[in-house]
PDB file of N, CA and C in Angstrom:
ATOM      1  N   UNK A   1       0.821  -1.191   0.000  1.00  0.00           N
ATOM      2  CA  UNK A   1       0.000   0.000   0.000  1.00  0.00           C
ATOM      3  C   UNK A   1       0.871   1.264   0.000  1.00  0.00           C
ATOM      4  N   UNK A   2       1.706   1.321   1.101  1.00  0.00           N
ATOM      5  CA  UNK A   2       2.970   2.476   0.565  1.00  0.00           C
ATOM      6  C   UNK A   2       3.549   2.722  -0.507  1.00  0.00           C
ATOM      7  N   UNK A   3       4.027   1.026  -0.851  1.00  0.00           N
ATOM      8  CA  UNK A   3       4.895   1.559  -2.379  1.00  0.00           C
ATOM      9  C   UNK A   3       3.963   2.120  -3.083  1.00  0.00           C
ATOM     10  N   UNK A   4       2.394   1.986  -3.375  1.00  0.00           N
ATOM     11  CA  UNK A   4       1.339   2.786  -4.204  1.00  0.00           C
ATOM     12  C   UNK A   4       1.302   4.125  -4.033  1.00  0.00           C
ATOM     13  N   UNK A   5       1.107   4.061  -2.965  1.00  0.00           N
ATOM     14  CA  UNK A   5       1.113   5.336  -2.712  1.00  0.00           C
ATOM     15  C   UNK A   5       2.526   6.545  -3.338  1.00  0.00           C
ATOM     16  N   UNK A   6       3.296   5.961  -3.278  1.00  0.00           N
ATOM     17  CA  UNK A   6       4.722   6.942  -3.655  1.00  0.00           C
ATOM     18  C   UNK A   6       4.989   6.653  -4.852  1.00  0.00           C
ATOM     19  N   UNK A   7       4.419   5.718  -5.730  1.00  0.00           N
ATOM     20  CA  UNK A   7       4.244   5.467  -7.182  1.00  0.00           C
ATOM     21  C   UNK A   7       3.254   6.570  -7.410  1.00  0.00           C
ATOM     22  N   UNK A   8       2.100   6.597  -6.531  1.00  0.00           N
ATOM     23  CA  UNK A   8       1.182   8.135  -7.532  1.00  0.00           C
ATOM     24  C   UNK A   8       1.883   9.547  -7.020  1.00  0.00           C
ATOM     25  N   UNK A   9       2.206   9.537  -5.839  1.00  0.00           N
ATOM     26  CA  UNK A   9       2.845  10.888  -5.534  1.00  0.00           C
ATOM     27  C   UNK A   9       4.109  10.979  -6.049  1.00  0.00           C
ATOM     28  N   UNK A  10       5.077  10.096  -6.533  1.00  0.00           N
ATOM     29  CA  UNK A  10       6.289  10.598  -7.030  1.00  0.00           C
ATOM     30  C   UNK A  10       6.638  10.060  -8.734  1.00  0.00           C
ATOM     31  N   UNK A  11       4.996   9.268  -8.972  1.00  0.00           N
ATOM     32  CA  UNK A  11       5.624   9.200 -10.477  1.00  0.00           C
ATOM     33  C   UNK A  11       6.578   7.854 -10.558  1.00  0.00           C
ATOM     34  N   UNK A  12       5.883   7.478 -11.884  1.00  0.00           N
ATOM     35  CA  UNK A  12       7.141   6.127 -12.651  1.00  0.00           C
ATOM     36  C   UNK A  12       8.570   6.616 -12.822  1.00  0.00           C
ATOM     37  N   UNK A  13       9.315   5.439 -11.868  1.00  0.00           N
ATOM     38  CA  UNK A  13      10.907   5.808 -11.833  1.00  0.00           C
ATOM     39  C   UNK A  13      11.285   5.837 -13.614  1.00  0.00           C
ATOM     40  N   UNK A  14      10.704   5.527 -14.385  1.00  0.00           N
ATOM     41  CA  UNK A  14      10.858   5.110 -15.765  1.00  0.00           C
ATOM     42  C   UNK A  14      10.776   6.051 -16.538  1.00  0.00           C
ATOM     43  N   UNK A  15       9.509   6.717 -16.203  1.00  0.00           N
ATOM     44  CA  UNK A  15       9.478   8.061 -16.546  1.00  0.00           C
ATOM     45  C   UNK A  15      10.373   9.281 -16.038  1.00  0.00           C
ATOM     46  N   UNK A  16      11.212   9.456 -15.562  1.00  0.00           N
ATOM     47  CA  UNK A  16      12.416  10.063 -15.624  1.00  0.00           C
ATOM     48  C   UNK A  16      13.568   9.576 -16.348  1.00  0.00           C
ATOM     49  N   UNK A  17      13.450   8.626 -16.406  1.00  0.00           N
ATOM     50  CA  UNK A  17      14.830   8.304 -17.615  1.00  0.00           C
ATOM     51  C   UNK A  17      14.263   8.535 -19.052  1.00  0.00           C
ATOM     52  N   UNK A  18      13.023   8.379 -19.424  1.00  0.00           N
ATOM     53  CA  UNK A  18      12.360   9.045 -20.543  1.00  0.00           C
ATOM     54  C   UNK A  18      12.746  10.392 -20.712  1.00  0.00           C
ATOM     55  N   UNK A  19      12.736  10.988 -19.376  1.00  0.00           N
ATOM     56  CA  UNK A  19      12.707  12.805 -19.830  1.00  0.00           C
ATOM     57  C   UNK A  19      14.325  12.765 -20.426  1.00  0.00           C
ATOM     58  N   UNK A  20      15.153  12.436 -19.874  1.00  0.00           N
ATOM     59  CA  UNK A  20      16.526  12.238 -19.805  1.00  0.00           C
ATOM     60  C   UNK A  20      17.034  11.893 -21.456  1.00  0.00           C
ATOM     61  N   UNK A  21      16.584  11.025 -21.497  1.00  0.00           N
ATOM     62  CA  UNK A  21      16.895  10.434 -23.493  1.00  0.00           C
ATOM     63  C   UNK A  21      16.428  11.696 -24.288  1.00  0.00           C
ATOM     64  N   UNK A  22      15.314  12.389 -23.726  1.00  0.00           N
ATOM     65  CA  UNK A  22      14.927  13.484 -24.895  1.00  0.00           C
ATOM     66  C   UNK A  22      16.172  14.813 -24.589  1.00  0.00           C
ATOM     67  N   UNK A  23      16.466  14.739 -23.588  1.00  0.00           N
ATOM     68  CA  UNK A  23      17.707  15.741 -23.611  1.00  0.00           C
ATOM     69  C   UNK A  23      18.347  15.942 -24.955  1.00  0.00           C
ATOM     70  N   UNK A  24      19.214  17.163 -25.548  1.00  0.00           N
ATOM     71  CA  UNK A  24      19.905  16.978 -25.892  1.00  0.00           C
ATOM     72  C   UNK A  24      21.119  18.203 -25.951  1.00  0.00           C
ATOM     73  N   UNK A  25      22.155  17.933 -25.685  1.00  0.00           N
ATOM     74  CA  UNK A  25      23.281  18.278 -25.600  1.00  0.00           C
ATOM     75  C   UNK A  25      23.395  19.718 -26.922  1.00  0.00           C
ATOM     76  N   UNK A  26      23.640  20.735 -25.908  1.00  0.00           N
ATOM     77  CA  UNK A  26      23.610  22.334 -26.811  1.00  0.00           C
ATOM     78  C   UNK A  26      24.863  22.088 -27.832  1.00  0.00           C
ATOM     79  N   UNK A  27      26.253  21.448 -26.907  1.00  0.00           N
ATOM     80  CA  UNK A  27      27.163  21.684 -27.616  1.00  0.00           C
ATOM     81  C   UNK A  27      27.059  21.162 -28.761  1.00  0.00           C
ATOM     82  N   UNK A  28      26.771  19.674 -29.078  1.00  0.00           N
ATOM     83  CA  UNK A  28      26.746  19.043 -30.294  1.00  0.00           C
ATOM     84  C   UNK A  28      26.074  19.548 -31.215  1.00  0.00           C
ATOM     85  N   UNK A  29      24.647  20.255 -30.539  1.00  0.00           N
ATOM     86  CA  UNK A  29      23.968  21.104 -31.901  1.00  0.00           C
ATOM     87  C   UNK A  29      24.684  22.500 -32.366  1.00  0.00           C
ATOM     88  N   UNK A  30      25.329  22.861 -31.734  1.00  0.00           N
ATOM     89  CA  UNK A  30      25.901  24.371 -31.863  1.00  0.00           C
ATOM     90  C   UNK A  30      27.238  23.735 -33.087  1.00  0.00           C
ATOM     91  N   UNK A  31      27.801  22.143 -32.883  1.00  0.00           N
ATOM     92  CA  UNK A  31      29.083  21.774 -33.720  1.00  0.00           C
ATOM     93  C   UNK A  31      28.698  21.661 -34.489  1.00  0.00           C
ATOM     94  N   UNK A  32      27.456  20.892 -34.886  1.00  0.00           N
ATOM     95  CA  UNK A  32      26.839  20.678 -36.213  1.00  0.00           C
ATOM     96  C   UNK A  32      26.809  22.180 -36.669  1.00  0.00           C
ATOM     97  N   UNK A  33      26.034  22.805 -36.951  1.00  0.00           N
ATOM     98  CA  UNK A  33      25.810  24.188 -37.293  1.00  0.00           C
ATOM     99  C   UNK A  33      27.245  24.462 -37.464  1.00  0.00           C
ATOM    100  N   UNK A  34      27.930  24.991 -36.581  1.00  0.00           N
ATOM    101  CA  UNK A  34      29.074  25.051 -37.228  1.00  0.00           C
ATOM    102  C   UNK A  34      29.991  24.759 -38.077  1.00  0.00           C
ATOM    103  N   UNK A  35      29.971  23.590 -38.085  1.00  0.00           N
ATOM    104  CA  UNK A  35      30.614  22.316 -39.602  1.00  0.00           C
ATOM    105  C   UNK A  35      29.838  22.529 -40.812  1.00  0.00           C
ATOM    106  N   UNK A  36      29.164  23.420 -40.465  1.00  0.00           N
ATOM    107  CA  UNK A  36      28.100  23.425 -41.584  1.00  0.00           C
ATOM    108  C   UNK A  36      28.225  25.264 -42.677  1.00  0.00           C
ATOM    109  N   UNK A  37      29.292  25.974 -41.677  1.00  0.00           N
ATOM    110  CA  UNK A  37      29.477  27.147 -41.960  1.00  0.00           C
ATOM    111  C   UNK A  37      30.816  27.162 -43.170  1.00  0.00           C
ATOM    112  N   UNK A  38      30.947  28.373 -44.196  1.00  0.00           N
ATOM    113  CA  UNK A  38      31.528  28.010 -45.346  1.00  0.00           C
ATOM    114  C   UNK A  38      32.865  27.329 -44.524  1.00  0.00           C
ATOM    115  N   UNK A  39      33.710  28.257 -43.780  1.00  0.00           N
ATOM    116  CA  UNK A  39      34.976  27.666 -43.605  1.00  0.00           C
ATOM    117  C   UNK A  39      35.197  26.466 -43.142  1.00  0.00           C
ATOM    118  N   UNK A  40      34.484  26.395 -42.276  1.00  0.00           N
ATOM    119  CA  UNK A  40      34.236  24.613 -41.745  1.00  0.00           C
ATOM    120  C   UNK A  40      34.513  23.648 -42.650  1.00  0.00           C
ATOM    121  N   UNK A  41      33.212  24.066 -43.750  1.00  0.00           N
ATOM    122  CA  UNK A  41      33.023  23.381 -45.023  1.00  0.00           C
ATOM    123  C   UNK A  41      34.450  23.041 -45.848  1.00  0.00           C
ATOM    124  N   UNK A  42      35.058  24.318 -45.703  1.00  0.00           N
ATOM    125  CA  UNK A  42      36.437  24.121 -46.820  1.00  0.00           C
ATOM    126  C   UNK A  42      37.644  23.310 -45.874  1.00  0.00           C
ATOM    127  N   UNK A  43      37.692  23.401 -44.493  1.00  0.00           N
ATOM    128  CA  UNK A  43      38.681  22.669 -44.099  1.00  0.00           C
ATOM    129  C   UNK A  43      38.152  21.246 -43.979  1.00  0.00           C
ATOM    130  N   UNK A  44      37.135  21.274 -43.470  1.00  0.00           N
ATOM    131  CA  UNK A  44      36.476  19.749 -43.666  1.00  0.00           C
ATOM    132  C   UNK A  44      36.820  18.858 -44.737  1.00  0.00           C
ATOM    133  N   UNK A  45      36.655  19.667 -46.269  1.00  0.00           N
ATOM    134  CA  UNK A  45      36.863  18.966 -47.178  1.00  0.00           C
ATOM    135  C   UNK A  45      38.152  18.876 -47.561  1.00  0.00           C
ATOM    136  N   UNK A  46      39.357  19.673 -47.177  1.00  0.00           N
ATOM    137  CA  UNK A  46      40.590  19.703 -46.978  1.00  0.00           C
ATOM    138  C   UNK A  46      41.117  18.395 -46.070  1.00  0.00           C
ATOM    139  N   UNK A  47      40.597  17.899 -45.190  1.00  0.00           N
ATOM    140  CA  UNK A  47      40.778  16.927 -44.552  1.00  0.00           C
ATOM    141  C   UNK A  47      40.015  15.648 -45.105  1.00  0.00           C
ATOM    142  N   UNK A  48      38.971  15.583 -45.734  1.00  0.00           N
ATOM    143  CA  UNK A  48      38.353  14.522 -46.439  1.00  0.00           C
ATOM    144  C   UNK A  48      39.444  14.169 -47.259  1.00  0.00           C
ATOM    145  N   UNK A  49      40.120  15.340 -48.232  1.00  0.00           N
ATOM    146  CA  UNK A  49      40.879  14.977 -49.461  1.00  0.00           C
ATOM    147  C   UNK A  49      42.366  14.064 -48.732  1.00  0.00           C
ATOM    148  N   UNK A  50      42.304  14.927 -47.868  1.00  0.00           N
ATOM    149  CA  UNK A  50      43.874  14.567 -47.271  1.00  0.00           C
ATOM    150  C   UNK A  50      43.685  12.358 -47.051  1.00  0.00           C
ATOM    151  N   UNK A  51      42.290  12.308 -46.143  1.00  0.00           N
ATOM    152  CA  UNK A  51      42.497  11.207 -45.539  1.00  0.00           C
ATOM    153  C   UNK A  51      42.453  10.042 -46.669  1.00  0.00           C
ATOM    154  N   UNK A  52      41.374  10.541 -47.717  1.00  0.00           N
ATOM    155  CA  UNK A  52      41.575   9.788 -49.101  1.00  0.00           C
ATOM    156  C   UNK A  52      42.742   9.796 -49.544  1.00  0.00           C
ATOM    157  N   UNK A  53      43.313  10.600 -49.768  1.00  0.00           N
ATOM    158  CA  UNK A  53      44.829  10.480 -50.313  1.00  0.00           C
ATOM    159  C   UNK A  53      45.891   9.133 -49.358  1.00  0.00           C
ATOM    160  N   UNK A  54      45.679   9.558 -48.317  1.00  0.00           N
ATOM    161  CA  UNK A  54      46.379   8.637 -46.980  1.00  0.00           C
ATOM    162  C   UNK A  54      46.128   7.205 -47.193  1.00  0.00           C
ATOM    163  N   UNK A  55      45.097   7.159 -47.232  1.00  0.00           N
ATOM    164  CA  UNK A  55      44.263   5.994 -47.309  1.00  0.00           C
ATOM    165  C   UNK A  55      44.503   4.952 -48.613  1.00  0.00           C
ATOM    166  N   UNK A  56      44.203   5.545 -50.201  1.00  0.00           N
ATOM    167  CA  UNK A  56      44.772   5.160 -50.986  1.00  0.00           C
ATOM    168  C   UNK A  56      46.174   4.720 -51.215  1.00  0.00           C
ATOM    169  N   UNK A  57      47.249   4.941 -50.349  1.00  0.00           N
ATOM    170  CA  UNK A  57      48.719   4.565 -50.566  1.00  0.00           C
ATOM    171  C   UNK A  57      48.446   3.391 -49.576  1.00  0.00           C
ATOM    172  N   UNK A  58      49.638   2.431 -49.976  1.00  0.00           N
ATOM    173  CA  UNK A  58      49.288   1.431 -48.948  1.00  0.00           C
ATOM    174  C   UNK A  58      50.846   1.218 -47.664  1.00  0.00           C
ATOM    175  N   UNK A  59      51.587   2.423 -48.526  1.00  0.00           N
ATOM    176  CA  UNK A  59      52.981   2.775 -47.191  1.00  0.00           C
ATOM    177  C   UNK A  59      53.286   4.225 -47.487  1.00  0.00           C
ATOM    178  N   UNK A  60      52.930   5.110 -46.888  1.00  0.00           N
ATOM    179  CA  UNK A  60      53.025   6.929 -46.334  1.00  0.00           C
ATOM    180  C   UNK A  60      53.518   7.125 -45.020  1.00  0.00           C
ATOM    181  N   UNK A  61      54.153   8.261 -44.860  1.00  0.00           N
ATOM    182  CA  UNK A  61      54.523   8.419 -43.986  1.00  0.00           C
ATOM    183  C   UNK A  61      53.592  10.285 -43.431  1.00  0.00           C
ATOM    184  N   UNK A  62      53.117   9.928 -44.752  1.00  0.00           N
ATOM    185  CA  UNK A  62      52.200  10.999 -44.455  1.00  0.00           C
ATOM    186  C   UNK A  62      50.717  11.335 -43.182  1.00  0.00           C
ATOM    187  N   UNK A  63      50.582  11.823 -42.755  1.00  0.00           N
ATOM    188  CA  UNK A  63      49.488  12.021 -41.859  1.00  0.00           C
ATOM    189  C   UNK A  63      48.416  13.374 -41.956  1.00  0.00           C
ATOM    190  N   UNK A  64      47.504  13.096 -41.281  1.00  0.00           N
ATOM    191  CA  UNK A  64      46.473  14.342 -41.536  1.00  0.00           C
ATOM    192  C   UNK A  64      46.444  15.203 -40.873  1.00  0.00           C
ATOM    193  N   UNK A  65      47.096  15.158 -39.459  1.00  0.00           N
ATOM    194  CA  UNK A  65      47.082  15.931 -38.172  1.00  0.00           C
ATOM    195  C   UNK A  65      46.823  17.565 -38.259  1.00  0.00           C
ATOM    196  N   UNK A  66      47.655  18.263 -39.293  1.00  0.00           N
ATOM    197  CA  UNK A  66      47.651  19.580 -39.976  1.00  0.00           C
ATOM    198  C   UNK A  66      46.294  19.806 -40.099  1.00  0.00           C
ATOM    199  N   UNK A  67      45.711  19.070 -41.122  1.00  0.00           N
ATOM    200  CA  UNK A  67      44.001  19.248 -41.141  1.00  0.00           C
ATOM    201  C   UNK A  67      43.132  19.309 -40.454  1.00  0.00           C
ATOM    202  N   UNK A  68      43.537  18.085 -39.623  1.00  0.00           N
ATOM    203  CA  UNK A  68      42.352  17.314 -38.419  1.00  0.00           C
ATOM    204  C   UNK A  68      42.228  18.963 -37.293  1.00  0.00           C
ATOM    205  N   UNK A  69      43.413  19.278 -37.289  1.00  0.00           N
ATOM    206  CA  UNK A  69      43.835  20.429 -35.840  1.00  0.00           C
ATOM    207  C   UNK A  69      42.907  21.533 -36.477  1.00  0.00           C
ATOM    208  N   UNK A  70      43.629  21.903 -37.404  1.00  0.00           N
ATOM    209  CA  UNK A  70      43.166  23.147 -38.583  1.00  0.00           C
ATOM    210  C   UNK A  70      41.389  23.313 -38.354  1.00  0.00           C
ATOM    211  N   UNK A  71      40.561  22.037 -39.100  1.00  0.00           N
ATOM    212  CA  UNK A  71      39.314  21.678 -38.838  1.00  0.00           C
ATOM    213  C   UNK A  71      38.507  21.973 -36.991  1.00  0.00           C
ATOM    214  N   UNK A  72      39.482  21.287 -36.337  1.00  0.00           N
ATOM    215  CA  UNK A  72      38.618  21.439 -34.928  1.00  0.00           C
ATOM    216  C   UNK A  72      39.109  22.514 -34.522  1.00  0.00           C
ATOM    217  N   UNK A  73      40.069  23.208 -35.256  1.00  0.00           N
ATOM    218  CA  UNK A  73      40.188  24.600 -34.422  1.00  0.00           C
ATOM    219  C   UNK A  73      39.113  25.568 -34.988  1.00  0.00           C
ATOM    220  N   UNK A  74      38.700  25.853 -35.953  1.00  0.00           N
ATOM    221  CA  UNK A  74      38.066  26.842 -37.250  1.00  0.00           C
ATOM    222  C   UNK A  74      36.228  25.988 -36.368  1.00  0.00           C
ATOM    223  N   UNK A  75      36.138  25.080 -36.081  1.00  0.00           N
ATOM    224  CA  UNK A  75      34.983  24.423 -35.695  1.00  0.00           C
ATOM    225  C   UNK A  75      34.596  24.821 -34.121  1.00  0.00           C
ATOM    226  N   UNK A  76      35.569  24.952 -33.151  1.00  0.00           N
ATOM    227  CA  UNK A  76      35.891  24.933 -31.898  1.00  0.00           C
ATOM    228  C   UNK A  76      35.710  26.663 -31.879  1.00  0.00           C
ATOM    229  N   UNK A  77      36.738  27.343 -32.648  1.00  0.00           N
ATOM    230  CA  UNK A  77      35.912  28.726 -32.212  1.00  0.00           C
ATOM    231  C   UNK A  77      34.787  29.257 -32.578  1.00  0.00           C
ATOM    232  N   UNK A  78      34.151  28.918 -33.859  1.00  0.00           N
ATOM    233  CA  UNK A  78      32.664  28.754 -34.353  1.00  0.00           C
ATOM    234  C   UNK A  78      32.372  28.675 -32.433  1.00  0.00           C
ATOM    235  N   UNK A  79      32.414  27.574 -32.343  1.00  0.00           N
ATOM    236  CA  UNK A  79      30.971  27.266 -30.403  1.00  0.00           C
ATOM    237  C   UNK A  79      31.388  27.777 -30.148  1.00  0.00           C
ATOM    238  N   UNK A  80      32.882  28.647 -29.632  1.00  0.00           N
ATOM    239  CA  UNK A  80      32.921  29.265 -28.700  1.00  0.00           C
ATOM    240  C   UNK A  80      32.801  30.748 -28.639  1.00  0.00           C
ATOM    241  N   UNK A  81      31.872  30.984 -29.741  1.00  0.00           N
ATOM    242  CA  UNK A  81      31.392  32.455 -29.621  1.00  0.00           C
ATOM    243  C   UNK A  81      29.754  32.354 -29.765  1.00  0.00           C
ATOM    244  N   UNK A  82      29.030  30.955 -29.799  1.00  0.00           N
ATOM    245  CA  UNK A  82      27.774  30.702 -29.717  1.00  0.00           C
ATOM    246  C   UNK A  82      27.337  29.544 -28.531  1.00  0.00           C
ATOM    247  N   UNK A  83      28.102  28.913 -28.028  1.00  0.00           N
ATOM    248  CA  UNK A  83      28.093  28.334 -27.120  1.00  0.00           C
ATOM    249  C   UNK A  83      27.183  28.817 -25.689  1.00  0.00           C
ATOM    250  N   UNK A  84      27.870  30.074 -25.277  1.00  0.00           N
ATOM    251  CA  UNK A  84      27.826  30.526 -24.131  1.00  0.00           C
ATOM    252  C   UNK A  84      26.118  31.105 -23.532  1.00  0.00           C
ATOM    253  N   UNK A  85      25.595  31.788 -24.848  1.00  0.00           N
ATOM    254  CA  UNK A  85      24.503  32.058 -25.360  1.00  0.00           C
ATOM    255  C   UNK A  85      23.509  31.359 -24.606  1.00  0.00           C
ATOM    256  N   UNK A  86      23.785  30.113 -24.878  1.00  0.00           N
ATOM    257  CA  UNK A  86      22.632  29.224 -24.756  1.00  0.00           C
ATOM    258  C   UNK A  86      23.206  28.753 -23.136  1.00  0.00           C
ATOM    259  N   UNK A  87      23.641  28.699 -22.529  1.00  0.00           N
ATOM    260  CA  UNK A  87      24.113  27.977 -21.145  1.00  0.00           C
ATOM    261  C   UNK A  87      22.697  29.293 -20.342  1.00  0.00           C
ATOM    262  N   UNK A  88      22.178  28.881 -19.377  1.00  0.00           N
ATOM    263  CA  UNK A  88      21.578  29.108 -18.528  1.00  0.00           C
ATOM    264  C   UNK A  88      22.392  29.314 -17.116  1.00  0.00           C
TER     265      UNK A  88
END
């Protein structure tokens, strides 16, 4: 009879992990959008070309790191001038 009772006054434990899954994370939407802005776009594809190139040889000593950095930096300050915005 108690546990009923605190099942109608406090609600299905289940139904809080429901609310929880619909969350979603500002930053990841703010990265998308960003990857999505021209420069993003051009280092992105600067690094697409690079990893195809890499990829196609089957001994390089070549690497992408230049790009990869280049990309999350040009991406990374994108959020961090829209990021903040949205924090409560």
């Amino acid at each position: 009879m108690v546990f009923e009772r605190k099942m109608l006054t406090n609600g299905d434990p289940d139904d809080e992990e429901e609310e929880e899954e619909d969350m979603v994370d500002p930053l990841e939407t703010i990265r998308s959008k960003c990857e999505q802005t021209e420069h993003c776009v051009h280092l992105k594809e600067r690094l697409e070309t690079c990893e195809a190139r890499v990829g196609a040889r089957s001994s390089t000593e070549e690497e992408c790191t230049e790009e990869l950095f280049d990309f999350l930096h040009a991406r990374d300050h994108c959020v961090a001038h829209k990021l903040f915005h949205n924090v409560k």
